[in-house]
Protein backbone atom coordinates (compact mmCIF):
# COMPACT_ATOMS: atom_id res chain seq x y z
CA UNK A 1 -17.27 91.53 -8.09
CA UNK A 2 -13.92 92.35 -9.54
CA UNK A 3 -11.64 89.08 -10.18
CA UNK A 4 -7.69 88.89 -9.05
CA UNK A 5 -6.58 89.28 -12.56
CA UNK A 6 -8.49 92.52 -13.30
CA UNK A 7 -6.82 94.30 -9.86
CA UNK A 8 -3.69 93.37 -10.49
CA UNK A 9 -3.95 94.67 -13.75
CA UNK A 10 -5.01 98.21 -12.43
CA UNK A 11 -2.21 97.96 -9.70
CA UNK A 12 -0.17 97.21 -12.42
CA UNK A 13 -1.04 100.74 -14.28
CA UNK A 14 -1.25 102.75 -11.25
CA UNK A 15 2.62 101.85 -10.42
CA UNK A 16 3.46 103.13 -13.93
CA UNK A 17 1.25 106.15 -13.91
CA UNK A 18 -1.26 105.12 -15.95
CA UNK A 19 -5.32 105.18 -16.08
CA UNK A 20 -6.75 102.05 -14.08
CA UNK A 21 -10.25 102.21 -15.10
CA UNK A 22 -11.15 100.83 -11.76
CA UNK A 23 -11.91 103.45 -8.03
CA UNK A 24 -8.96 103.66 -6.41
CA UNK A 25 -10.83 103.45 -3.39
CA UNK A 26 -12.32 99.86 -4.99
CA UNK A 27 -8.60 98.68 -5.74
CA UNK A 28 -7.56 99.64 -1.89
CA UNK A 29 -10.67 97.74 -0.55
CA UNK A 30 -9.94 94.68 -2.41
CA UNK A 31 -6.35 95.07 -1.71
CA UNK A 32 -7.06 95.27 1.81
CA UNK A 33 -8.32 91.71 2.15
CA UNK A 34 -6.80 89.99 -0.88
CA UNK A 35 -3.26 88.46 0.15
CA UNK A 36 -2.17 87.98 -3.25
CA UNK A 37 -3.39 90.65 -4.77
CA UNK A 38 -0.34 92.04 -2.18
CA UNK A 39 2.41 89.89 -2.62
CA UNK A 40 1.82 90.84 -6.32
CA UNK A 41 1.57 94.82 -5.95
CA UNK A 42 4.92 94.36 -3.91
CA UNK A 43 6.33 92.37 -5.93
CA UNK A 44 5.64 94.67 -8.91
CA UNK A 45 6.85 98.02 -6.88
CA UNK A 46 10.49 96.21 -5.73
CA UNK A 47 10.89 95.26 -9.43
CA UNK A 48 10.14 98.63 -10.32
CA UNK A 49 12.72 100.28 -8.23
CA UNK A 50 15.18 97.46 -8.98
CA UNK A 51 14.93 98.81 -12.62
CA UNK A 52 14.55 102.63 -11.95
CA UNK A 53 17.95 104.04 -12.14
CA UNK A 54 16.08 107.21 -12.48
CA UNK A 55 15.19 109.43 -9.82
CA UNK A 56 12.94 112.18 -8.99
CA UNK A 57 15.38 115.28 -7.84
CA UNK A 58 14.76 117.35 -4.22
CA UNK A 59 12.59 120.05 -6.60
CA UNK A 60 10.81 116.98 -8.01
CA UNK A 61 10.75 118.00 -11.73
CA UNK A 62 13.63 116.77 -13.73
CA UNK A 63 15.11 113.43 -13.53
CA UNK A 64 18.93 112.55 -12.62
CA UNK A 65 20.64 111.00 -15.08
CA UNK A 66 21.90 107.18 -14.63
CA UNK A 67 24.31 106.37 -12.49
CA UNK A 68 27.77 105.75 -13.44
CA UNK A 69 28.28 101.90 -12.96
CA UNK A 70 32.08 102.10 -14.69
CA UNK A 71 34.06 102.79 -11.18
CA UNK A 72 31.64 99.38 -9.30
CA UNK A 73 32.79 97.36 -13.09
CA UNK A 74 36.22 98.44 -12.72
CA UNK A 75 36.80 97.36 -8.86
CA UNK A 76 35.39 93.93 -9.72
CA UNK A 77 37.29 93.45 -12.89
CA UNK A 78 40.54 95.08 -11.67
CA UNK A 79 41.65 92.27 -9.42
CA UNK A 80 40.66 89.19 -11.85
CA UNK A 81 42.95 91.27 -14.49
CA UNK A 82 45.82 91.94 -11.94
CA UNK A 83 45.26 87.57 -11.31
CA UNK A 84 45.59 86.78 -14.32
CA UNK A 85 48.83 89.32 -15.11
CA UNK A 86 50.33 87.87 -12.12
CA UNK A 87 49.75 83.89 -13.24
CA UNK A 88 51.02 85.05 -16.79
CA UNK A 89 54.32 86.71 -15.22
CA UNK A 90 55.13 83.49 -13.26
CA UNK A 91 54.78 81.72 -16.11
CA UNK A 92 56.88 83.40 -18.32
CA UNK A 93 59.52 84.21 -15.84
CA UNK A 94 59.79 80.25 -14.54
CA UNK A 95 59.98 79.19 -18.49
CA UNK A 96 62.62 81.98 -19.45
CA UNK A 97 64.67 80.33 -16.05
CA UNK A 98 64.06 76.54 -16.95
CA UNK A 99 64.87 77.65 -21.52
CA UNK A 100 68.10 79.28 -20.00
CA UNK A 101 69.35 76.47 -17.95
CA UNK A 102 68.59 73.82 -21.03
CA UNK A 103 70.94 76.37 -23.32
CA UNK A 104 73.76 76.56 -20.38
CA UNK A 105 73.68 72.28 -20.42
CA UNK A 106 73.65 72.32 -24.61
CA UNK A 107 76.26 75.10 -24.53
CA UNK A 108 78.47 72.58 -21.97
CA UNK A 109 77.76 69.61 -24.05
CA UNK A 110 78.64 71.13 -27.41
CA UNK A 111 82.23 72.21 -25.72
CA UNK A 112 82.51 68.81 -23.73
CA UNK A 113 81.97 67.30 -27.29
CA UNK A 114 84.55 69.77 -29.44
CA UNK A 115 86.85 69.18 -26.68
CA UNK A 116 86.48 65.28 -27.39
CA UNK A 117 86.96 66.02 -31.17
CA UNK A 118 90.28 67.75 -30.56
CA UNK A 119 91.77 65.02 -28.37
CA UNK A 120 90.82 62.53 -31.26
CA UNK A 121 92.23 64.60 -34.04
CA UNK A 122 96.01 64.68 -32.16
CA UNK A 123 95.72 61.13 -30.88
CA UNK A 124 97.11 59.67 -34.11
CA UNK A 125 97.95 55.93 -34.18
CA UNK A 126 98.83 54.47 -37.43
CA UNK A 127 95.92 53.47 -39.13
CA UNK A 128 93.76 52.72 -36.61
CA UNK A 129 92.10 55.83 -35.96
CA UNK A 130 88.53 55.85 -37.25
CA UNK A 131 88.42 58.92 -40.05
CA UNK A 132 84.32 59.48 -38.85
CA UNK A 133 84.78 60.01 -35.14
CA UNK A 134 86.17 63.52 -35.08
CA UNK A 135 83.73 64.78 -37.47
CA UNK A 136 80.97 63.10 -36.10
CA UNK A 137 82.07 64.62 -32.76
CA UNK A 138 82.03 68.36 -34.61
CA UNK A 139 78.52 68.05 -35.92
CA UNK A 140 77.26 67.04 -32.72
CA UNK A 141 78.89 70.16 -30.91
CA UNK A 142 77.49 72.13 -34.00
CA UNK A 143 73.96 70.81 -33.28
CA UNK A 144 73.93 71.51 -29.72
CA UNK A 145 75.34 74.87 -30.21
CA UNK A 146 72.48 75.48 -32.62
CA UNK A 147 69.79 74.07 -29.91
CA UNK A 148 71.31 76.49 -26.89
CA UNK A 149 71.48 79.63 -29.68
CA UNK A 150 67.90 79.05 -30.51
CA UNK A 151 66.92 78.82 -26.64
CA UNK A 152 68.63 82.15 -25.68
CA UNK A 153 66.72 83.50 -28.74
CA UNK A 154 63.55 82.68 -27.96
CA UNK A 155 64.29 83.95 -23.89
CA UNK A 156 65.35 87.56 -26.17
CA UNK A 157 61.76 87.01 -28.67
CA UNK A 158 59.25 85.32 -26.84
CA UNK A 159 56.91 84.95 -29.93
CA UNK A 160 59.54 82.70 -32.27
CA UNK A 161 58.57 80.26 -29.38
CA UNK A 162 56.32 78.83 -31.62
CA UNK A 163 58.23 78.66 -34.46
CA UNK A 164 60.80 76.96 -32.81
CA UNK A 165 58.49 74.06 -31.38
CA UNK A 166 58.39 71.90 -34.37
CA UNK A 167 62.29 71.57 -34.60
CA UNK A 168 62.47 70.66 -31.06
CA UNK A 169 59.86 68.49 -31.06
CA UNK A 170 60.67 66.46 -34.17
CA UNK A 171 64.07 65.86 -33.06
CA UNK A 172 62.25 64.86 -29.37
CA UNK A 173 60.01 62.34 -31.52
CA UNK A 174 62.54 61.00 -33.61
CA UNK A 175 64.86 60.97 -31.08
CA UNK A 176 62.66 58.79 -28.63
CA UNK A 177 61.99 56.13 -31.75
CA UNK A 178 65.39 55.76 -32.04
CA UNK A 179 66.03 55.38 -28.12
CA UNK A 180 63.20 52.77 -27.75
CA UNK A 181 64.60 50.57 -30.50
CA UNK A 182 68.13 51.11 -29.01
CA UNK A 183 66.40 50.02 -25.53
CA UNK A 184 64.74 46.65 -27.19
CA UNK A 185 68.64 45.94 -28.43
CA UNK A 186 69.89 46.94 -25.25
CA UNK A 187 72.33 49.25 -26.40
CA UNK A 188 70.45 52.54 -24.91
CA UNK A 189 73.64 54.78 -23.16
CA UNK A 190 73.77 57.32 -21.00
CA UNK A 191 73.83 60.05 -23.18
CA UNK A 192 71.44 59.37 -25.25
CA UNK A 193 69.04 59.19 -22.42
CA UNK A 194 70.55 62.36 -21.56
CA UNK A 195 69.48 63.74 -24.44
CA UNK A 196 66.25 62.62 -24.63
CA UNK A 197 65.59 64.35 -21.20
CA UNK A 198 67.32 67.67 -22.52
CA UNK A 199 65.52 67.97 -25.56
CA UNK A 200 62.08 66.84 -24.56
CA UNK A 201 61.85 69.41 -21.63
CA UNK A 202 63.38 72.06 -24.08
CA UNK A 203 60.02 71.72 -26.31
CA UNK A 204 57.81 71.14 -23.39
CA UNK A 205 59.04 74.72 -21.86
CA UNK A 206 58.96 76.24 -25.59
CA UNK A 207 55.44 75.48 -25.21
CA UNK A 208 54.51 76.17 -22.05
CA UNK A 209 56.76 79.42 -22.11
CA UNK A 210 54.82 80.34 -25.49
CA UNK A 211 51.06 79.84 -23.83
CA UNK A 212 52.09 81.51 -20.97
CA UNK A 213 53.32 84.49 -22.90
CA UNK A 214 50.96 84.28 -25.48
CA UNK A 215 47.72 82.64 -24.07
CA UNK A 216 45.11 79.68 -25.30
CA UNK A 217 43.92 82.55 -27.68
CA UNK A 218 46.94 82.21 -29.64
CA UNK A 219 46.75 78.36 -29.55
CA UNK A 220 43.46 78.60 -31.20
CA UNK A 221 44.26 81.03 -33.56
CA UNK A 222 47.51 78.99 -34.96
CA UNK A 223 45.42 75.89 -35.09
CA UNK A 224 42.90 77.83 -36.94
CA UNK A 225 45.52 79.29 -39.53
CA UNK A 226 47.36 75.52 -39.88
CA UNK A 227 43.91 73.60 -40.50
CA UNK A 228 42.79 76.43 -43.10
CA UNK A 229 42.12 75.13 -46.40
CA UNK A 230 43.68 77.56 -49.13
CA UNK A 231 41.37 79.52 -51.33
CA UNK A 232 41.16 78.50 -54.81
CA UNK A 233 43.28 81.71 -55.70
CA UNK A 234 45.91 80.95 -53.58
CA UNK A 235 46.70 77.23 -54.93
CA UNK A 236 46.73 79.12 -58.35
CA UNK A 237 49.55 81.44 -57.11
């Protein structure tokens, strides 16, 4: 009396061609009443086809080669790719808009503030006139000039984004230290609120305008390079 494990064994080497050992005719009898004996020979022939990619041609003696599976990779690919191009357009396009319109308002200050400048310079009376104002009033026109050049720059070279992000946001961090302790004196104006607003979303857009042109690769990769220890060589140098 032949056991389950012994059939399915020789059902196992018939499907691949191989010597049973065992009557066919005995394997087809046993297979005729044994139900699992044929949930396990079809189980075995639908795995086998599922991993043919070979097939028998119309003259039956050579075999086809595999098919070509690049076009069916490509169409499922192709539209995750195109997804993705599209989210990283947006991205860039929305921070280039919102970096432009943060130089135009720096550009306007810096005049607004030069302007200022020149009406203190001619508005001479006697000796009251405070010698730091007007040139306190020129460097802050020069620093916001500075801030909209670097701006329109990065719009032009998308990959000094990052280079620019530390200036921006150490004058953002410094700059909101020195607004909350103006805000616990209560002398916090309107322009200095103003320009906590300007500069924080100019190195919030840097950023976002630099991952979306660059992507999280690029994030990892520069945190990679900054928390690299130097090589023994280098410190040498």
């Amino acid at each position: 009396m032949m056991d389950c494990a012994q059939v399915q064994a020789a059902l196992s080497a018939r499907l691949d061609g191989e010597p049973t050992g065992i009557n066919d005719d005995a394997l087809d009898a046993h297979l005729a009443h044994c139900e699992q004996c044929q949930a396990f020979v079809n189980d075995a022939a639908a795995l086998k086809r599922s991993l043919n990619f070979c097939v028998a041609d119309t003259a039956g003696s050579a075999e086809a080669s595999p098919p070509d599976l690049s076009e069916l990779i490509l169409a499922g690919v192709e539209p995750q790719r195109r997804r993705q191009a599209s989210r990283r357009a947006i991205g860039v396009g929305m921070s280039r808009v919102v970096l432009v319109v943060c130089a135009i308002a720096f550009l306007f200050w810096a005049i607004q503030l030069f302007v200022a400048s020149t009406t203190v310079q001619q508005t001479w009376q006697g000796e009251d006139l405070d010698p730091y104002l007007a040139r306190m009033l020129v460097e802050g026109a020069t620093v916001r000039l500075a801030l909209a050049f670097g701006l329109v720059f990065a719009v032009w070279r998308s990959r000094i984004a990052v280079g620019l992000l530390p200036v921006y946001g150490a004058l953002f961090t410094f700059s909101l230290g020195f607004g909350a302790r103006d805000m616990v004196l209560g002398t916090l104006d309107r322009d200095s609120v103003y320009w906590l607003v300007l500069v924080g979303l100019s190195a919030l857009v840097l950023l976002c305008y630099w991952l979306a042109d660059r992507g999280l690769v690029a994030f990892e990769l520069a945190w990679r390079q900054l928390s690299a220890q130097p090589s023994p060589s280098a410190e040498l140098r």
